[in-house]
PDB file of N, CA and C in Angstrom:
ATOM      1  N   UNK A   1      78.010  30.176  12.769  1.00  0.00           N
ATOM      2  CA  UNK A   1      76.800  29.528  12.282  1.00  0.00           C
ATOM      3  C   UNK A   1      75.705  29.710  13.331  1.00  0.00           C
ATOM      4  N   UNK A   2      74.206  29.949  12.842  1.00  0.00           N
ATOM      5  CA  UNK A   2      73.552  30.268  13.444  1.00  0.00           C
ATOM      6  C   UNK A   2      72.457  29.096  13.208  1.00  0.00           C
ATOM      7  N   UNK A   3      72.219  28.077  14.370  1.00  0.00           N
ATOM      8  CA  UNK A   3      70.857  27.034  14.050  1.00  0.00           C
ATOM      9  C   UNK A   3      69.764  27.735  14.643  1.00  0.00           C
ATOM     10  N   UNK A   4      68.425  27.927  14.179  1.00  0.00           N
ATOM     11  CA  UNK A   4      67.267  28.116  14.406  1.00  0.00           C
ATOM     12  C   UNK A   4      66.302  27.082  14.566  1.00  0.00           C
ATOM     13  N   UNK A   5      65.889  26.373  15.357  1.00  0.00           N
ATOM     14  CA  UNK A   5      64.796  25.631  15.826  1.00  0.00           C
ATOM     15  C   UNK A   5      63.652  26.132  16.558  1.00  0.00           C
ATOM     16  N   UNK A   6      62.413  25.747  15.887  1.00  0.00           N
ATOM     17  CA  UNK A   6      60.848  26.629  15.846  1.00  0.00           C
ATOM     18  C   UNK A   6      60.150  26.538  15.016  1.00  0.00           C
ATOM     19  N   UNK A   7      58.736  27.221  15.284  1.00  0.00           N
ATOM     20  CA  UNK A   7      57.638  27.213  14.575  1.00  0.00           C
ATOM     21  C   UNK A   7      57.783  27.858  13.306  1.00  0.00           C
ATOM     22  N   UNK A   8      57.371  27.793  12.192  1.00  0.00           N
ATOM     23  CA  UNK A   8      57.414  28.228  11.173  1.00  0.00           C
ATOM     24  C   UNK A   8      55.818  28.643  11.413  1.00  0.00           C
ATOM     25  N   UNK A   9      55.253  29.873  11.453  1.00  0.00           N
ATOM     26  CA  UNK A   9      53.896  30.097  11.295  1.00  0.00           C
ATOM     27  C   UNK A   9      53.038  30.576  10.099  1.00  0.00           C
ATOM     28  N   UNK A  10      51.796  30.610   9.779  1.00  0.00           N
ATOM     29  CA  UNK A  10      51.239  31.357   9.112  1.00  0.00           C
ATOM     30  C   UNK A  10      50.018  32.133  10.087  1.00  0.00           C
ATOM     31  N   UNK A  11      50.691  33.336   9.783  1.00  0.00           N
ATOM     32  CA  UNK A  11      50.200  34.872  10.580  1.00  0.00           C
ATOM     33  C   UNK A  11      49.433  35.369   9.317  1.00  0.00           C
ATOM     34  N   UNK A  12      47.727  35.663   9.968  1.00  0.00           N
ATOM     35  CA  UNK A  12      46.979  35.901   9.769  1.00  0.00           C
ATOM     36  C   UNK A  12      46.383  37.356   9.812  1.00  0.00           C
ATOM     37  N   UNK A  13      46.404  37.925   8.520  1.00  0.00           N
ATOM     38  CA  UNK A  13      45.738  39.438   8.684  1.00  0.00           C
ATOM     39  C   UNK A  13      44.955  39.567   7.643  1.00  0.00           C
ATOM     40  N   UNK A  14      44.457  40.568   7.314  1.00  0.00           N
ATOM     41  CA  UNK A  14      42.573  41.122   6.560  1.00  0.00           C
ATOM     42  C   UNK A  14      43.210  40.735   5.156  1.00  0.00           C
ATOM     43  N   UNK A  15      44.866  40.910   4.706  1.00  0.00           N
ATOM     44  CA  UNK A  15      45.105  40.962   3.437  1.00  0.00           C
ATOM     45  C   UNK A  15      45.571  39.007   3.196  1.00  0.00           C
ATOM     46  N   UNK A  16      45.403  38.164   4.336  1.00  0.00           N
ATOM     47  CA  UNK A  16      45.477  36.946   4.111  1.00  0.00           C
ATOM     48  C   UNK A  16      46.921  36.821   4.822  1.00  0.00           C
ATOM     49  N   UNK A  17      47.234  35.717   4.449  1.00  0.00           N
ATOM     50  CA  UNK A  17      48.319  34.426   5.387  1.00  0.00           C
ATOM     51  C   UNK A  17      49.723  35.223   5.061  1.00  0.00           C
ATOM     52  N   UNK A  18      50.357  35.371   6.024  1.00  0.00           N
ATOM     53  CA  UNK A  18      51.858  35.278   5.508  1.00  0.00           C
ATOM     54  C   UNK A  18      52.825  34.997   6.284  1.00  0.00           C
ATOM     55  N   UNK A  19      54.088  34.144   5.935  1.00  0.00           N
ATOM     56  CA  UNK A  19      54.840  33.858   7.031  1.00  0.00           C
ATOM     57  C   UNK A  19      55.690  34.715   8.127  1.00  0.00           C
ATOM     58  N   UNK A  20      55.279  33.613   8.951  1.00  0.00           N
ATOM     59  CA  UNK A  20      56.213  34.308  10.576  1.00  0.00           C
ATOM     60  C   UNK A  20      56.386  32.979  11.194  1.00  0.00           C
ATOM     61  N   UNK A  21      56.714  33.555  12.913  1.00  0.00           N
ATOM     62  CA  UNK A  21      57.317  32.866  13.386  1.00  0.00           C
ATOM     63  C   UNK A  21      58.964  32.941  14.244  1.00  0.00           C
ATOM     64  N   UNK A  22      59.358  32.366  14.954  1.00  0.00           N
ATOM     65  CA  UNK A  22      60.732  33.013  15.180  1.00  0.00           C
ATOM     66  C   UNK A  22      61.601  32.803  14.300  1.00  0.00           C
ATOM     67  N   UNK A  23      61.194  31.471  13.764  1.00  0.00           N
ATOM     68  CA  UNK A  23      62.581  31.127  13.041  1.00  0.00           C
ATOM     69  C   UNK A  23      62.311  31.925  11.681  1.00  0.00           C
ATOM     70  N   UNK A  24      61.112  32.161  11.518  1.00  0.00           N
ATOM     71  CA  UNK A  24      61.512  33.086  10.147  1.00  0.00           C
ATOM     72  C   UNK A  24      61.626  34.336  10.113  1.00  0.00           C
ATOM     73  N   UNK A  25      61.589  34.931  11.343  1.00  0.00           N
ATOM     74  CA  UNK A  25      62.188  36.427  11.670  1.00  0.00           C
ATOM     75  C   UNK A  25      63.737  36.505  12.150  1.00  0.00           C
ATOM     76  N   UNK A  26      64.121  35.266  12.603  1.00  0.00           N
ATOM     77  CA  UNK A  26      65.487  34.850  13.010  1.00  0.00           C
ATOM     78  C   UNK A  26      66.624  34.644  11.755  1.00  0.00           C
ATOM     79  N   UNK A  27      66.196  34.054  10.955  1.00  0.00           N
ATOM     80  CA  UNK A  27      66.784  34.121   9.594  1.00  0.00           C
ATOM     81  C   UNK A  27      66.993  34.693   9.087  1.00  0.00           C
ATOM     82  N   UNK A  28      65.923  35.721   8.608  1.00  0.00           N
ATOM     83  CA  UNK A  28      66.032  37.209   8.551  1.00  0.00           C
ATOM     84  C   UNK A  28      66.857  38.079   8.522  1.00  0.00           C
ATOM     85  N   UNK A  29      67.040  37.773   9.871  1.00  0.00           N
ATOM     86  CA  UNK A  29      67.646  39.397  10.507  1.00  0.00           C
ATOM     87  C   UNK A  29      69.432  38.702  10.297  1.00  0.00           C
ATOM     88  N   UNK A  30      69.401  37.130  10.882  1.00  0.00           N
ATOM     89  CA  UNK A  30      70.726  36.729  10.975  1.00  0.00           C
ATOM     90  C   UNK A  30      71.038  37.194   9.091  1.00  0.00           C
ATOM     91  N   UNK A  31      70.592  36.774   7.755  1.00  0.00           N
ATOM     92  CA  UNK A  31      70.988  37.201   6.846  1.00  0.00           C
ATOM     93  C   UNK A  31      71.393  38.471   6.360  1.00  0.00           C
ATOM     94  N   UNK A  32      70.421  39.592   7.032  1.00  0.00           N
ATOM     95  CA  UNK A  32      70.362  40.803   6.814  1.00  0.00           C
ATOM     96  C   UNK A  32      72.102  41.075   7.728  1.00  0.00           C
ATOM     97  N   UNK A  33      72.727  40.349   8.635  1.00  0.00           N
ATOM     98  CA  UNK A  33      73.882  40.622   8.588  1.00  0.00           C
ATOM     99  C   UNK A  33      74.725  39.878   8.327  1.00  0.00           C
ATOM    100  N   UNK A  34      74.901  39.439   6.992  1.00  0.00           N
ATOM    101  CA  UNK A  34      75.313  38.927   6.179  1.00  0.00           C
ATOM    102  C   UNK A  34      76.137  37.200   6.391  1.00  0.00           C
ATOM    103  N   UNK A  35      75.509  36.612   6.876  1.00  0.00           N
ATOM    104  CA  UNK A  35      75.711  35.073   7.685  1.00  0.00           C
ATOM    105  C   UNK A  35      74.434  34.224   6.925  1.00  0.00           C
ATOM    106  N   UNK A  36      74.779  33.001   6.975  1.00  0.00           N
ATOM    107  CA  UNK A  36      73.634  31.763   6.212  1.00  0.00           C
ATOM    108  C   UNK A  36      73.201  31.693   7.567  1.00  0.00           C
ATOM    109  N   UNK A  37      71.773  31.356   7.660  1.00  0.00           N
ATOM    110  CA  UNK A  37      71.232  30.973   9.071  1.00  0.00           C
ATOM    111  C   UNK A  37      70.205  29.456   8.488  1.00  0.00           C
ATOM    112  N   UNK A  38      70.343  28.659   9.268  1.00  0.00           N
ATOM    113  CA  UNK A  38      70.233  27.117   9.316  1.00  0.00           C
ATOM    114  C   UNK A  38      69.208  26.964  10.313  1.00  0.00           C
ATOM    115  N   UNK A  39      68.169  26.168   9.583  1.00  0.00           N
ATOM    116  CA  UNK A  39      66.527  25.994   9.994  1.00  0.00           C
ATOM    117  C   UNK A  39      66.058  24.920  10.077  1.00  0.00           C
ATOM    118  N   UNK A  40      65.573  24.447  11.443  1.00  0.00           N
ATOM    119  CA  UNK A  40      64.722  23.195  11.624  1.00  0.00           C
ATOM    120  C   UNK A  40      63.580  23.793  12.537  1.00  0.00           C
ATOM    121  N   UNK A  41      62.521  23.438  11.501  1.00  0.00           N
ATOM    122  CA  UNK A  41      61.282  23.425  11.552  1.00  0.00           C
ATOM    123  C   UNK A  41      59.946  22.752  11.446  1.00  0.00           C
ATOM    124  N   UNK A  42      59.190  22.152  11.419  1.00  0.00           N
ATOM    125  CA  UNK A  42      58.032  21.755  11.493  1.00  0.00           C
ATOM    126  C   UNK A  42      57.071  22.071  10.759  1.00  0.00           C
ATOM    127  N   UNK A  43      56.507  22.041   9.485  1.00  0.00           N
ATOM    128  CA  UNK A  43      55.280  22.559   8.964  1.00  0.00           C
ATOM    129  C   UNK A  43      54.436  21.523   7.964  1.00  0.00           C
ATOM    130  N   UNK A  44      53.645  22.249   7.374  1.00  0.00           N
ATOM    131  CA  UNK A  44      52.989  21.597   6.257  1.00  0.00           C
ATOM    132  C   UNK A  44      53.228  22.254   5.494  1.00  0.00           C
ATOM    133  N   UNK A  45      53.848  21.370   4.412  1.00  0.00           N
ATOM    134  CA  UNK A  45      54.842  21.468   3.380  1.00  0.00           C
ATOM    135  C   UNK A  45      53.791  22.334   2.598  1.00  0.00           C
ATOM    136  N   UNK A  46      52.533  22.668   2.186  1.00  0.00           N
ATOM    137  CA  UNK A  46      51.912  23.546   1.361  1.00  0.00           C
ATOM    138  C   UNK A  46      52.276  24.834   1.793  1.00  0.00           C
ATOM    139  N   UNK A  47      52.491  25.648   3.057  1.00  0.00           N
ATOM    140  CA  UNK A  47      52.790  26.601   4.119  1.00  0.00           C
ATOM    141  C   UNK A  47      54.227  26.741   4.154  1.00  0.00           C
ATOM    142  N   UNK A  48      54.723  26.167   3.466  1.00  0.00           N
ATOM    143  CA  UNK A  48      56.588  26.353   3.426  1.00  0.00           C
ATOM    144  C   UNK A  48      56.789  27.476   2.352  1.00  0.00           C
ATOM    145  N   UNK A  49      56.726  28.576   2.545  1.00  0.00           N
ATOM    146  CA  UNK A  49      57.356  29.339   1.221  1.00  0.00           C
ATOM    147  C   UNK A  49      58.727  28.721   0.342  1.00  0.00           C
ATOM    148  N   UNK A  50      58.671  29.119  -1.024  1.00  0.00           N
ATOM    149  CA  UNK A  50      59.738  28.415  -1.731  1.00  0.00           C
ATOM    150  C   UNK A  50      60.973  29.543  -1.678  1.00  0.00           C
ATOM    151  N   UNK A  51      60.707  30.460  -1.298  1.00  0.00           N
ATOM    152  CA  UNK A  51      61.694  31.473  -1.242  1.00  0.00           C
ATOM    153  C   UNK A  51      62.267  31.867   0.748  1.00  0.00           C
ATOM    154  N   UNK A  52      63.239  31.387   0.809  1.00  0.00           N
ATOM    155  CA  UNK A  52      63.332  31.438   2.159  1.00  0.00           C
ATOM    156  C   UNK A  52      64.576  32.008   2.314  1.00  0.00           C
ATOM    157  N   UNK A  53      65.277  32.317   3.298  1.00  0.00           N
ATOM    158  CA  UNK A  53      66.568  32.555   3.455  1.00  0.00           C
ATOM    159  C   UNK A  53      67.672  31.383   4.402  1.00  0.00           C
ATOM    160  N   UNK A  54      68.480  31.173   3.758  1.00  0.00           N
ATOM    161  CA  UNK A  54      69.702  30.074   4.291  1.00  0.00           C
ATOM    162  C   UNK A  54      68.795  28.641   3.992  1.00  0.00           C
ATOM    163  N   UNK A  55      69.297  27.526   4.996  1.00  0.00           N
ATOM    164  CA  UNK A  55      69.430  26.389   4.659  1.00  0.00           C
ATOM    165  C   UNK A  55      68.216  25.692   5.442  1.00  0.00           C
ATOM    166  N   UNK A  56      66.942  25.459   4.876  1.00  0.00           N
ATOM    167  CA  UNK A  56      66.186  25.086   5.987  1.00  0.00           C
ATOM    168  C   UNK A  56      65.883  23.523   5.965  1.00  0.00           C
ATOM    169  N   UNK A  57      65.614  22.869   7.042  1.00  0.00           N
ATOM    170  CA  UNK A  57      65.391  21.813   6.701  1.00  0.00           C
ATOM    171  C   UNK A  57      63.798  21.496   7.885  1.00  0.00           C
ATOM    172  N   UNK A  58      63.139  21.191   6.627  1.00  0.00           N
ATOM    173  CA  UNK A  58      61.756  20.946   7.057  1.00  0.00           C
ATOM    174  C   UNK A  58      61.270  19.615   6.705  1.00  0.00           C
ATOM    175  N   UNK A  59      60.516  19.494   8.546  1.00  0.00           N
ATOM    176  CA  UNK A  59      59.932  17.930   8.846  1.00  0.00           C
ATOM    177  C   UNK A  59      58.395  18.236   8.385  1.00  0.00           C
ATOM    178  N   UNK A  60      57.871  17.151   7.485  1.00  0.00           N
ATOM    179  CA  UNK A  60      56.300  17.595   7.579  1.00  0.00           C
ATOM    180  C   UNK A  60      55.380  17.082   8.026  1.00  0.00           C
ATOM    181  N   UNK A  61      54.483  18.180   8.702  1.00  0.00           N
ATOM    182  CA  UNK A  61      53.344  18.184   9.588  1.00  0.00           C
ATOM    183  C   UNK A  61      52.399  18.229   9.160  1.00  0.00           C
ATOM    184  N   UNK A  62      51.009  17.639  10.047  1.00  0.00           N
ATOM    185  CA  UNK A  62      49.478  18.110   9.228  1.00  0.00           C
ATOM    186  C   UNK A  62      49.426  19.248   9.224  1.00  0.00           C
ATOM    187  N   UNK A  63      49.477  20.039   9.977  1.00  0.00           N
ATOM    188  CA  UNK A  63      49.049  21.300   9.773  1.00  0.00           C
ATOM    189  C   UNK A  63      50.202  22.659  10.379  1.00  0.00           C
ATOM    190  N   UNK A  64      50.558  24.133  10.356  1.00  0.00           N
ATOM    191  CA  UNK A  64      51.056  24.716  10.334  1.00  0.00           C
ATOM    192  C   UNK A  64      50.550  25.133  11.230  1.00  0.00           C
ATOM    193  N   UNK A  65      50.926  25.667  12.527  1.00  0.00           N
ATOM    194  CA  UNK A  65      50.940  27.015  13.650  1.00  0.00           C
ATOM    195  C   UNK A  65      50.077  27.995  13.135  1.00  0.00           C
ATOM    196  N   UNK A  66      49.061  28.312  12.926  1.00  0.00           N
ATOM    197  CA  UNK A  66      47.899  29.633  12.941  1.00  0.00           C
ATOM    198  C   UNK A  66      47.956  30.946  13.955  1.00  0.00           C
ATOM    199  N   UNK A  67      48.358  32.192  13.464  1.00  0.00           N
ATOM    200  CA  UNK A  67      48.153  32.994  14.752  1.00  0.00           C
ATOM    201  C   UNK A  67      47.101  33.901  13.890  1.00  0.00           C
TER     202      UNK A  67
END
């Protein structure tokens, strides 16, 4: 089992917002080899994609990490 604790971000480019962050590049990659990866994070729940990978469990914040 793999826990991930971190920023959940919204990364900013010309075509608009999309998520990053470690823990959502960490999830990722832990799924891509074939393992559930388990998420505590921090955001504002509008900034939470509904499609995520493994088990996340999110506290909510005013606002989301901006890069």
């Amino acid at each position: 089992m793999l826990l991930t604790v971190g920023h959940l971000t919204r990364d900013r480019y010309p075509e608009g917002f999309v998520p990053g962050g470690g823990v959502w590049y960490a999830a990722h990659a832990w799924r891509a080899l074939g393992h559930t990866p388990r998420v505590l994070t921090a955001a504002a729940l509008p900034d939470v994609p509904a499609e995520r990978p493994g088990d996340w469990q999110v506290v909510a914040g005013p606002m989301t990490t901006t890069f």
